[in-house]
Protein backbone atom coordinates (compact mmCIF):
# COMPACT_ATOMS: atom_id res chain seq x y z
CA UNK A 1 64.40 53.68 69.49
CA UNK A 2 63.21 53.81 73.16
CA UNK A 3 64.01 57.12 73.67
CA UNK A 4 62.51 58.00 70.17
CA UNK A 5 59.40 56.48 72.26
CA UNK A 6 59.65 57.81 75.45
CA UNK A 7 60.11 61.37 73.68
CA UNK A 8 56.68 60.83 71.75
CA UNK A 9 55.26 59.82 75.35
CA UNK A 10 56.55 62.90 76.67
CA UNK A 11 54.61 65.00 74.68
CA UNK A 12 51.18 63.39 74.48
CA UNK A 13 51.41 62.77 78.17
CA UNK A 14 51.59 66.16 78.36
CA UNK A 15 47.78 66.10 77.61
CA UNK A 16 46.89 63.45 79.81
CA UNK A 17 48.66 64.54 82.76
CA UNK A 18 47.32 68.16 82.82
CA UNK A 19 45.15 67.33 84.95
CA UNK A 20 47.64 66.42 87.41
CA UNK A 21 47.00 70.12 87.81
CA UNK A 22 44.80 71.60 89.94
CA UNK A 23 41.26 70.95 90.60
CA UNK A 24 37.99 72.13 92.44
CA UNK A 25 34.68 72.11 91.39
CA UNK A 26 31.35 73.18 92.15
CA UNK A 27 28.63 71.33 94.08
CA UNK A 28 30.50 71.68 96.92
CA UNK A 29 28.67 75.02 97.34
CA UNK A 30 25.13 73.51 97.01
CA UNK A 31 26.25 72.15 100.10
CA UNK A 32 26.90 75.31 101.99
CA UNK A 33 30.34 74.28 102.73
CA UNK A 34 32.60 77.20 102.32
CA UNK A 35 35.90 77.36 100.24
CA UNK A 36 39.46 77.12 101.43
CA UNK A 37 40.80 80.63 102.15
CA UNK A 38 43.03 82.12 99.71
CA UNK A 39 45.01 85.60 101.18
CA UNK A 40 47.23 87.34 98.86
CA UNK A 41 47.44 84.57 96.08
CA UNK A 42 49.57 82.55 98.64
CA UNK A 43 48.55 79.13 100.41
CA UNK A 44 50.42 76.90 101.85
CA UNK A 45 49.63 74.23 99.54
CA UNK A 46 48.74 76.74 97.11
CA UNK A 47 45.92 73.89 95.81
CA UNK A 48 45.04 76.23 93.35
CA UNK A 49 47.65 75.64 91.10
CA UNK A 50 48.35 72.95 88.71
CA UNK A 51 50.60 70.77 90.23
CA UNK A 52 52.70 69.05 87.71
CA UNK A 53 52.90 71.69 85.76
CA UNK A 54 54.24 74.78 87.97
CA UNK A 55 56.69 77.55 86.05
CA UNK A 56 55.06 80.05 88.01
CA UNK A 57 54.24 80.20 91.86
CA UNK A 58 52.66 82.74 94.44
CA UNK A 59 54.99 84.35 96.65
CA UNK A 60 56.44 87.22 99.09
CA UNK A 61 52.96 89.30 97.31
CA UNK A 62 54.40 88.83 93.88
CA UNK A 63 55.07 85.43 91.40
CA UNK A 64 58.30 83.81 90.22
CA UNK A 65 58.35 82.08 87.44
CA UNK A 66 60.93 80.95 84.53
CA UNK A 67 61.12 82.48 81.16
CA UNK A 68 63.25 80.51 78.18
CA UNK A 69 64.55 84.16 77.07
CA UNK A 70 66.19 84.78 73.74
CA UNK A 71 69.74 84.01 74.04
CA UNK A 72 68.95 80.18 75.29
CA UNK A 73 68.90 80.44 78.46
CA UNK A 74 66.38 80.03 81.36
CA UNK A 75 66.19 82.34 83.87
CA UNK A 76 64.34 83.14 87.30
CA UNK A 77 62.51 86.33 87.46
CA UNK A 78 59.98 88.19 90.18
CA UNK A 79 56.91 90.45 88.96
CA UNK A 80 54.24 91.74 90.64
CA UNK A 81 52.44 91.25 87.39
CA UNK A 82 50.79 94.40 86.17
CA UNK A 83 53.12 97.88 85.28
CA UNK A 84 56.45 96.32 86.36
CA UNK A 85 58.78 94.24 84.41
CA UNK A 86 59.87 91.26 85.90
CA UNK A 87 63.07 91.34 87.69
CA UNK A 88 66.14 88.67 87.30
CA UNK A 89 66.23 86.73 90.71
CA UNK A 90 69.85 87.56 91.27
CA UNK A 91 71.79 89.26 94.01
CA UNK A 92 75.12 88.79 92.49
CA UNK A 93 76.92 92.63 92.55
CA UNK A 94 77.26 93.91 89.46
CA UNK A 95 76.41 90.40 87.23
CA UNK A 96 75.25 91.42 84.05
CA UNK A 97 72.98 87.93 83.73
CA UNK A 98 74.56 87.25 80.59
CA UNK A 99 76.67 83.86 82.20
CA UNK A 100 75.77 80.85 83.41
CA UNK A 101 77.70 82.15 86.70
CA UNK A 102 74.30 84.45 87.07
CA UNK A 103 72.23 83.11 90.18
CA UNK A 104 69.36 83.39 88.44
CA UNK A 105 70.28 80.93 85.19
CA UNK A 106 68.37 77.72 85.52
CA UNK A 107 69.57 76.69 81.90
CA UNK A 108 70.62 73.30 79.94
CA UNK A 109 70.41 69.75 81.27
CA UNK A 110 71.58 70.89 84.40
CA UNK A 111 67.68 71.86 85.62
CA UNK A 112 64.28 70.37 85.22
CA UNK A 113 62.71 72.26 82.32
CA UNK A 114 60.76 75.45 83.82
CA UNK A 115 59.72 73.96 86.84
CA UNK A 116 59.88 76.11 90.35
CA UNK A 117 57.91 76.18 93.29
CA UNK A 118 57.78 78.17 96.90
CA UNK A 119 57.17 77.50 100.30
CA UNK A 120 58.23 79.19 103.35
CA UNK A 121 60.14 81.85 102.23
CA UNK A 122 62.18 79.24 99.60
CA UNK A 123 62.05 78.60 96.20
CA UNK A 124 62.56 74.56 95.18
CA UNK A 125 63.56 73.26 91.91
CA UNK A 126 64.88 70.22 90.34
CA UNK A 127 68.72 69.69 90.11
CA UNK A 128 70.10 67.21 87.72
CA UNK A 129 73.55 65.67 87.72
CA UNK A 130 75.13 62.39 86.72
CA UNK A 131 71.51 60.85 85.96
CA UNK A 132 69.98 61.66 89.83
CA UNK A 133 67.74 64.36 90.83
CA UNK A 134 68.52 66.54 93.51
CA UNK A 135 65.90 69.08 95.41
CA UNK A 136 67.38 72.41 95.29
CA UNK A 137 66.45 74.85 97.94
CA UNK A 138 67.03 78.59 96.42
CA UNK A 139 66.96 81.76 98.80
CA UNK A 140 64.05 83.61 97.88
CA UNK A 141 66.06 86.65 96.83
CA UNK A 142 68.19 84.58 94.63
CA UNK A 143 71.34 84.67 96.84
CA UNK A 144 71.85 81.25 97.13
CA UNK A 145 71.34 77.96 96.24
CA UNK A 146 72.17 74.41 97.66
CA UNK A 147 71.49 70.87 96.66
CA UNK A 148 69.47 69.30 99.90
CA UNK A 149 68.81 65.91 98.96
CA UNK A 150 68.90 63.68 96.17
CA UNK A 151 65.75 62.24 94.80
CA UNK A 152 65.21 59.97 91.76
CA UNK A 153 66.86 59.02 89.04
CA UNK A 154 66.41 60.77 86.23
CA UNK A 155 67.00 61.05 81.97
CA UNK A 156 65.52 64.09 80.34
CA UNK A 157 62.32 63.08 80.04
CA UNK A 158 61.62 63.12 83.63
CA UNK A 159 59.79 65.47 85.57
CA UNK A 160 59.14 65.79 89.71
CA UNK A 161 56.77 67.37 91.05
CA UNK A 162 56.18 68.66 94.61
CA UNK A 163 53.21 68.68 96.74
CA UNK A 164 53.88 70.49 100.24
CA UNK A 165 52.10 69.90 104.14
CA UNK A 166 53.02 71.74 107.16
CA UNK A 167 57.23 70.45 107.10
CA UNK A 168 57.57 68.26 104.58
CA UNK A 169 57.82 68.15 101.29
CA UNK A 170 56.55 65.23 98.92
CA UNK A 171 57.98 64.35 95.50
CA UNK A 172 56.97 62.30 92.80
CA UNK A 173 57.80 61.44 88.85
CA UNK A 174 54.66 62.54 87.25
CA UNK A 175 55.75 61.17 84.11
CA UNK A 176 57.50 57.79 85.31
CA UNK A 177 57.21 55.56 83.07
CA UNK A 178 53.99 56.45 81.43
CA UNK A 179 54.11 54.44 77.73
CA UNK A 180 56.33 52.09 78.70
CA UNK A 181 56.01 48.25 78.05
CA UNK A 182 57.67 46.76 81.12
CA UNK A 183 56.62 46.78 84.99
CA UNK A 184 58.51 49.37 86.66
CA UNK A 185 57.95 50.92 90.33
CA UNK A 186 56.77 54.35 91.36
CA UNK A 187 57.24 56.02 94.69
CA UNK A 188 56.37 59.10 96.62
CA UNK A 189 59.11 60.14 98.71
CA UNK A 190 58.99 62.14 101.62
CA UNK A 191 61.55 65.02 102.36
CA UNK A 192 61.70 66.55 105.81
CA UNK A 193 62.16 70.13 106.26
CA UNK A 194 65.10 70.94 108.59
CA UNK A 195 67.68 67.94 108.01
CA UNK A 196 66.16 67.04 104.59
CA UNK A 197 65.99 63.41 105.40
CA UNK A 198 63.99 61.62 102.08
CA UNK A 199 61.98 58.47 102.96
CA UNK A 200 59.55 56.55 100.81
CA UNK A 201 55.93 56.82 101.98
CA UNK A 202 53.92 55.17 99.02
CA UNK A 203 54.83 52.70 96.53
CA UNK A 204 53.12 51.53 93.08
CA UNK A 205 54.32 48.81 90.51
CA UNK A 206 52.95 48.36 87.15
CA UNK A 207 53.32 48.67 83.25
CA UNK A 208 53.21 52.29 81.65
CA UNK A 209 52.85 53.20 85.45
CA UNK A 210 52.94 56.50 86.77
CA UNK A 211 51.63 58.90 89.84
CA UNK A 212 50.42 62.24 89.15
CA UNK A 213 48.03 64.95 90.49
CA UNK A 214 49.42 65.03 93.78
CA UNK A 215 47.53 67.57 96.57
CA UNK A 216 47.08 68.12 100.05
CA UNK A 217 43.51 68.03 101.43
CA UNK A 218 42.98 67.73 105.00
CA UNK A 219 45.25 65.53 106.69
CA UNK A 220 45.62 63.50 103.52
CA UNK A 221 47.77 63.35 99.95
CA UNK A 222 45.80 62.46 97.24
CA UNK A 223 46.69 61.20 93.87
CA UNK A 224 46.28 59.78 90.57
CA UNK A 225 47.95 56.47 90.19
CA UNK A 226 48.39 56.16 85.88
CA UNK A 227 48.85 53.41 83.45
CA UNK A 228 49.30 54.91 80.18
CA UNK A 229 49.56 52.29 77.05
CA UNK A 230 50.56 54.08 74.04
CA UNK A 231 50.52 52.22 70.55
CA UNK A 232 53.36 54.20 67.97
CA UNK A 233 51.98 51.88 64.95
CA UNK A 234 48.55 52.72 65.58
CA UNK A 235 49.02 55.89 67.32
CA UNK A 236 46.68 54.91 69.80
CA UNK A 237 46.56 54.86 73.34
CA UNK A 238 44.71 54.60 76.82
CA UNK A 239 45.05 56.38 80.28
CA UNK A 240 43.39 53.95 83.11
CA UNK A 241 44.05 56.59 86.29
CA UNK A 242 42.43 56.15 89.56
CA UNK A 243 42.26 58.34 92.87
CA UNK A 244 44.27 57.34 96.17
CA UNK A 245 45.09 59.06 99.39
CA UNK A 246 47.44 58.71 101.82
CA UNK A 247 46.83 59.35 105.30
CA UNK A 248 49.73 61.70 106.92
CA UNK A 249 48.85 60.39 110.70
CA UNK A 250 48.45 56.39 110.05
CA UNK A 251 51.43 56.01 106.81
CA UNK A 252 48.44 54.13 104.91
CA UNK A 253 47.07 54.48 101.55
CA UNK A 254 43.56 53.75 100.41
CA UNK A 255 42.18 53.65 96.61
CA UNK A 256 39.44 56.16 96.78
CA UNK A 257 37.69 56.04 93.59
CA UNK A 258 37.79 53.15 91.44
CA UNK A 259 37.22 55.14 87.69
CA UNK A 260 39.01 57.14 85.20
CA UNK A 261 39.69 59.82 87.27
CA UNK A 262 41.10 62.65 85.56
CA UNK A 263 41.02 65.30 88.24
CA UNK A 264 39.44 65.77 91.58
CA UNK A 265 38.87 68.68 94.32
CA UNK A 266 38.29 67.84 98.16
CA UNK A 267 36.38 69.98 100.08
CA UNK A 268 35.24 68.33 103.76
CA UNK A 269 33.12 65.34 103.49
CA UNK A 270 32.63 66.75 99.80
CA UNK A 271 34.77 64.62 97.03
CA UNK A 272 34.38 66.17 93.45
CA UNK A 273 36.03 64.33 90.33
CA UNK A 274 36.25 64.45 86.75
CA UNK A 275 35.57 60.80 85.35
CA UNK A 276 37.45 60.91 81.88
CA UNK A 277 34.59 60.76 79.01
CA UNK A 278 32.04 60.76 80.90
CA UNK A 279 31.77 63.77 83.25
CA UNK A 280 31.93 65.63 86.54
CA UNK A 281 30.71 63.60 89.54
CA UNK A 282 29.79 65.03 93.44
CA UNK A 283 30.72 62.29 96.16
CA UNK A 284 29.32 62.38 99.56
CA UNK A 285 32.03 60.68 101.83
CA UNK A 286 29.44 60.08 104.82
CA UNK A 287 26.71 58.59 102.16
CA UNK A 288 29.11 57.17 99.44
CA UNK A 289 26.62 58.55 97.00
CA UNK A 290 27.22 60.56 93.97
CA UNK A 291 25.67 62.66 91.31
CA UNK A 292 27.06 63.85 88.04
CA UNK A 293 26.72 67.23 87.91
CA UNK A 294 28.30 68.02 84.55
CA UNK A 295 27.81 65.72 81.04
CA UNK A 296 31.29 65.02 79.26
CA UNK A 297 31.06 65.79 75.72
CA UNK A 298 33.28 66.23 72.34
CA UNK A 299 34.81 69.33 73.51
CA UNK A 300 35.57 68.06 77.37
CA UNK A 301 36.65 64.97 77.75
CA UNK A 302 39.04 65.12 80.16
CA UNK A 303 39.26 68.17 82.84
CA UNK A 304 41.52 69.64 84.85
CA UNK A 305 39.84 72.39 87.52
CA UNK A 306 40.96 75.50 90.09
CA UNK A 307 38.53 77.65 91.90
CA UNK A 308 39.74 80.81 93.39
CA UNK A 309 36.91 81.49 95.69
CA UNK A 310 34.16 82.97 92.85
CA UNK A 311 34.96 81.10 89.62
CA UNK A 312 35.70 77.22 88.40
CA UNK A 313 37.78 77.04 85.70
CA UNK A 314 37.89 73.81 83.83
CA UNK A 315 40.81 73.31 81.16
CA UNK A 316 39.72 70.62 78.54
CA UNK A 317 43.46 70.19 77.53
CA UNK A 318 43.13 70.25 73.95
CA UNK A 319 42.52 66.28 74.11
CA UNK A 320 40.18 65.36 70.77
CA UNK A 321 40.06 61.62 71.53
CA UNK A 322 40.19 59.10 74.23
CA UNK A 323 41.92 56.52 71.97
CA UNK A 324 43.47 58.49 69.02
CA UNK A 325 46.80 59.87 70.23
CA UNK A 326 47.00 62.50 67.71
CA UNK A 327 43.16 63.97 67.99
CA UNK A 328 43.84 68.03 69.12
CA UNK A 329 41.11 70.33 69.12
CA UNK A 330 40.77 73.70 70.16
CA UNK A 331 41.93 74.21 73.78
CA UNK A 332 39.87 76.23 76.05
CA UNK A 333 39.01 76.83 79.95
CA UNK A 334 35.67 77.13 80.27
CA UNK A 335 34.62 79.69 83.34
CA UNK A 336 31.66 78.63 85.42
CA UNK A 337 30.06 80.26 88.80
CA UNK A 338 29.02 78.78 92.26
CA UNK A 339 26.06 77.23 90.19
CA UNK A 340 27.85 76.16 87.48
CA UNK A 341 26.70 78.54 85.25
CA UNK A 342 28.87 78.40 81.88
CA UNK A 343 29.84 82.28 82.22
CA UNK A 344 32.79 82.46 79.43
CA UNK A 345 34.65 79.60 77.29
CA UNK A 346 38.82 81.29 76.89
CA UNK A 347 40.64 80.34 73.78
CA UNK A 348 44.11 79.45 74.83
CA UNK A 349 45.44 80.03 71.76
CA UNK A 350 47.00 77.63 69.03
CA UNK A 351 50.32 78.04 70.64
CA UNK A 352 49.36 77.24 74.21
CA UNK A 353 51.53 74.48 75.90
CA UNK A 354 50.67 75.12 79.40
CA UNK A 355 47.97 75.66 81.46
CA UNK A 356 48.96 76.57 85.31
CA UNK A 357 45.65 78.31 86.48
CA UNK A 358 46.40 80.37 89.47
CA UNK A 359 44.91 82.25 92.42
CA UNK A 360 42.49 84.71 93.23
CA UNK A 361 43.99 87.53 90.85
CA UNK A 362 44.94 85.71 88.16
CA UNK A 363 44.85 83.18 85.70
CA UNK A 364 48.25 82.03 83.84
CA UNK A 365 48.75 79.78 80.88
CA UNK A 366 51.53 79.71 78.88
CA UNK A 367 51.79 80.78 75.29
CA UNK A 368 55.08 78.87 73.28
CA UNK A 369 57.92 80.26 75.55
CA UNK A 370 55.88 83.23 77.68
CA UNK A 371 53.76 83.43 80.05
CA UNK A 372 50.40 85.35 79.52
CA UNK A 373 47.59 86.15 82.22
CA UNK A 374 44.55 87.65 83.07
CA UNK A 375 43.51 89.50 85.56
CA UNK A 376 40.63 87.99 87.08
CA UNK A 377 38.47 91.01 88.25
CA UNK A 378 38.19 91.32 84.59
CA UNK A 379 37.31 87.75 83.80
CA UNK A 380 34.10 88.34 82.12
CA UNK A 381 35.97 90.40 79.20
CA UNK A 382 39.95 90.50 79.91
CA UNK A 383 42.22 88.97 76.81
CA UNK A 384 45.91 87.41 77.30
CA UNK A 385 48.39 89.59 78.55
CA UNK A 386 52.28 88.76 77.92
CA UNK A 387 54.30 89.04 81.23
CA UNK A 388 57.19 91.32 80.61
């Protein structure tokens, strides 16, 4: 029965933790501050990106992602997106990628579904074996793998994400144990690059608790700390999620914003945040005033937000309700300016289950089991393209 539960929770999380993704938003500009710079869709943090959702990442001028191809199996691949097919991340002579022996298979219970990220010439995933997860470190021409160091514990409904500053790496469950009835612990562990050692730098106990949203904004990791309570009978439930930081120099954390924050976007002084129902807020650090800049409404509750240096794009999820569990409408990111001009709404398509936004070029979602783009010089007009 529990994990009849936590598999329901899995899935409507989903929704709520989108927006562990990726945001940025747009007053920041009124401000005359000027954006992060993104060169050749890679950054070291690559901010841009949704976070806890990541089957795709920027890399050596091209993307890897994972594709759940036909026969079962998931694979590794490289594109450079447009005109080229994307090429199995294998350098195994002569392997005809049909095996699991195939360097680029990422299949079964042995991997955390889809999820991949880069840094420094590597690719990470997440390794499971005999209930722990393990950070794998994969050459980024596919020649290798290794198991580095082990992480959490893990069933199949978990899922790690990364967040990564200067040489280290930090790792969290973003799904914990969201939904669940008793008072369980959450951590973000720190993994040093080099000798892999893991410590714990943050800790969080509560019921239905989880961390989510992680990202690196100058000299600090913020997050989303979650208590999701989820009602089967009623089908009801309730996200309460507010913003922390942790400062890398000092070791301490701070709450930051004490609402229902679904997403957020530092830029300097300049905090920007999503409150869930109600709308997008500007916070002055310095002052500790705020404005809200955009009104919440039946088609945004909840928001989840990249900027690649031009555009905002703000991905309402598909959630219909902030109580009713089982409320979908029509899910869309909605493409504003610098002055938060609505410029296009983007139909993601009745068979969208992931939104990972992207970088300066494009923007990815994904539709069923493929991932689809556009290019974002054609923004205004472009539809979804399938990656081949």
């Amino acid at each position: 029965m529990k994990k009849k539960k936590i598999a329901v929770i899995a899935a409507i999380v989903a929704a709520v933790v989108i927006l562990g993704g990726i945001a940025t938003y747009v007053y920041v500009f009124k401000n005359n501050h000027s954006a992060p710079e993104i060169k050749d869709g890679v950054t070291d943090t690559q901010s841009s990106w949704n976070t806890d959702t990541h089957h795709i990442a920027a890399g050596n001028g091209g993307y890897y992602y994972t594709q759940y191809d036909a026969d079962g199996k998931i694979r590794l691949y490289y594109t450079q997106v447009e005109n080229e097919n994307g090429v199995v991340l294998c350098a195994l002579p002569e392997c005809t990628h049909k095996t699991d022996e195939c360097r680029a298979v990422l299949s079964g219970e042995a991997y955390q579904f889809g999820t991949v990220y880069y840094y420094k010439d590597f690719l990470y995933v997440i390794h499971k074996k005999e209930g722990m997860g393990y950070l794998c470190k994969i050459d980024s021409d596919g020649s290798g793998r290794e198991d580095v160091c082990a992480l959490f514990a893990m069933d199949k409904f978990s899922s790690v994400s990364l967040v990564f500053h200067e040489n280290d790496i930090y790792a969290y469950d973003s799904v914990g144990n969201a939904g669940g009835s008793e008072n369980h612990v959450q951590e973000i562990k720190k993994i040093s690059i080099g000798d892999y050692a893991v410590s714990t730098v943050y800790e969080y106990s509560g019921v239905g608790a989880a961390i989510t949203g992680a990202r690196d904004f100058g000299g600090y990791l913020y997050f989303i700390v979650m208590e999701y309570r989820l009602d089967m009978d009623s089908k009801t439930h309730y996200a309460d999620e507010r913003l922390y930081r942790y400062d890398y120099g000092n070791g301490i954390a701070e709450k930051v914003i004490d609402k229902q924050v679904s997403d957020y976007f530092v830029l300097g002084d300049t905090l920007v945040y999503f409150e869930s129902g109600t709308g997008l807020y500007v916070y002055d650090f310095k002052t500790q005033k705020e404005t809200l800049e955009v009104q919440a409404d039946k088609n945004i509750l909840v928001a989840g937000i990249s900027y690649d240096g031009q555009y905002f794009y703000l991905d309402n999820a598909g959630l219909g309700s902030m109580t009713d569990a089982a409320s979908r409408i029509e899910r869309v990111i909605y493409v504003y300016d610098r002055s938060f001009n609505l410029i296009r709404e983007i139909d993601c398509g009745k068979d969208c289950t992931g939104v990972y936004f992207g970088d300066e070029k494009y923007l990815f979602i994904k539709q069923l089991d493929t991932i689809c783009y556009i290019k974002k010089e054609d923004i205004l007009n472009a539809e979804w393209v399938q990656l081949k």
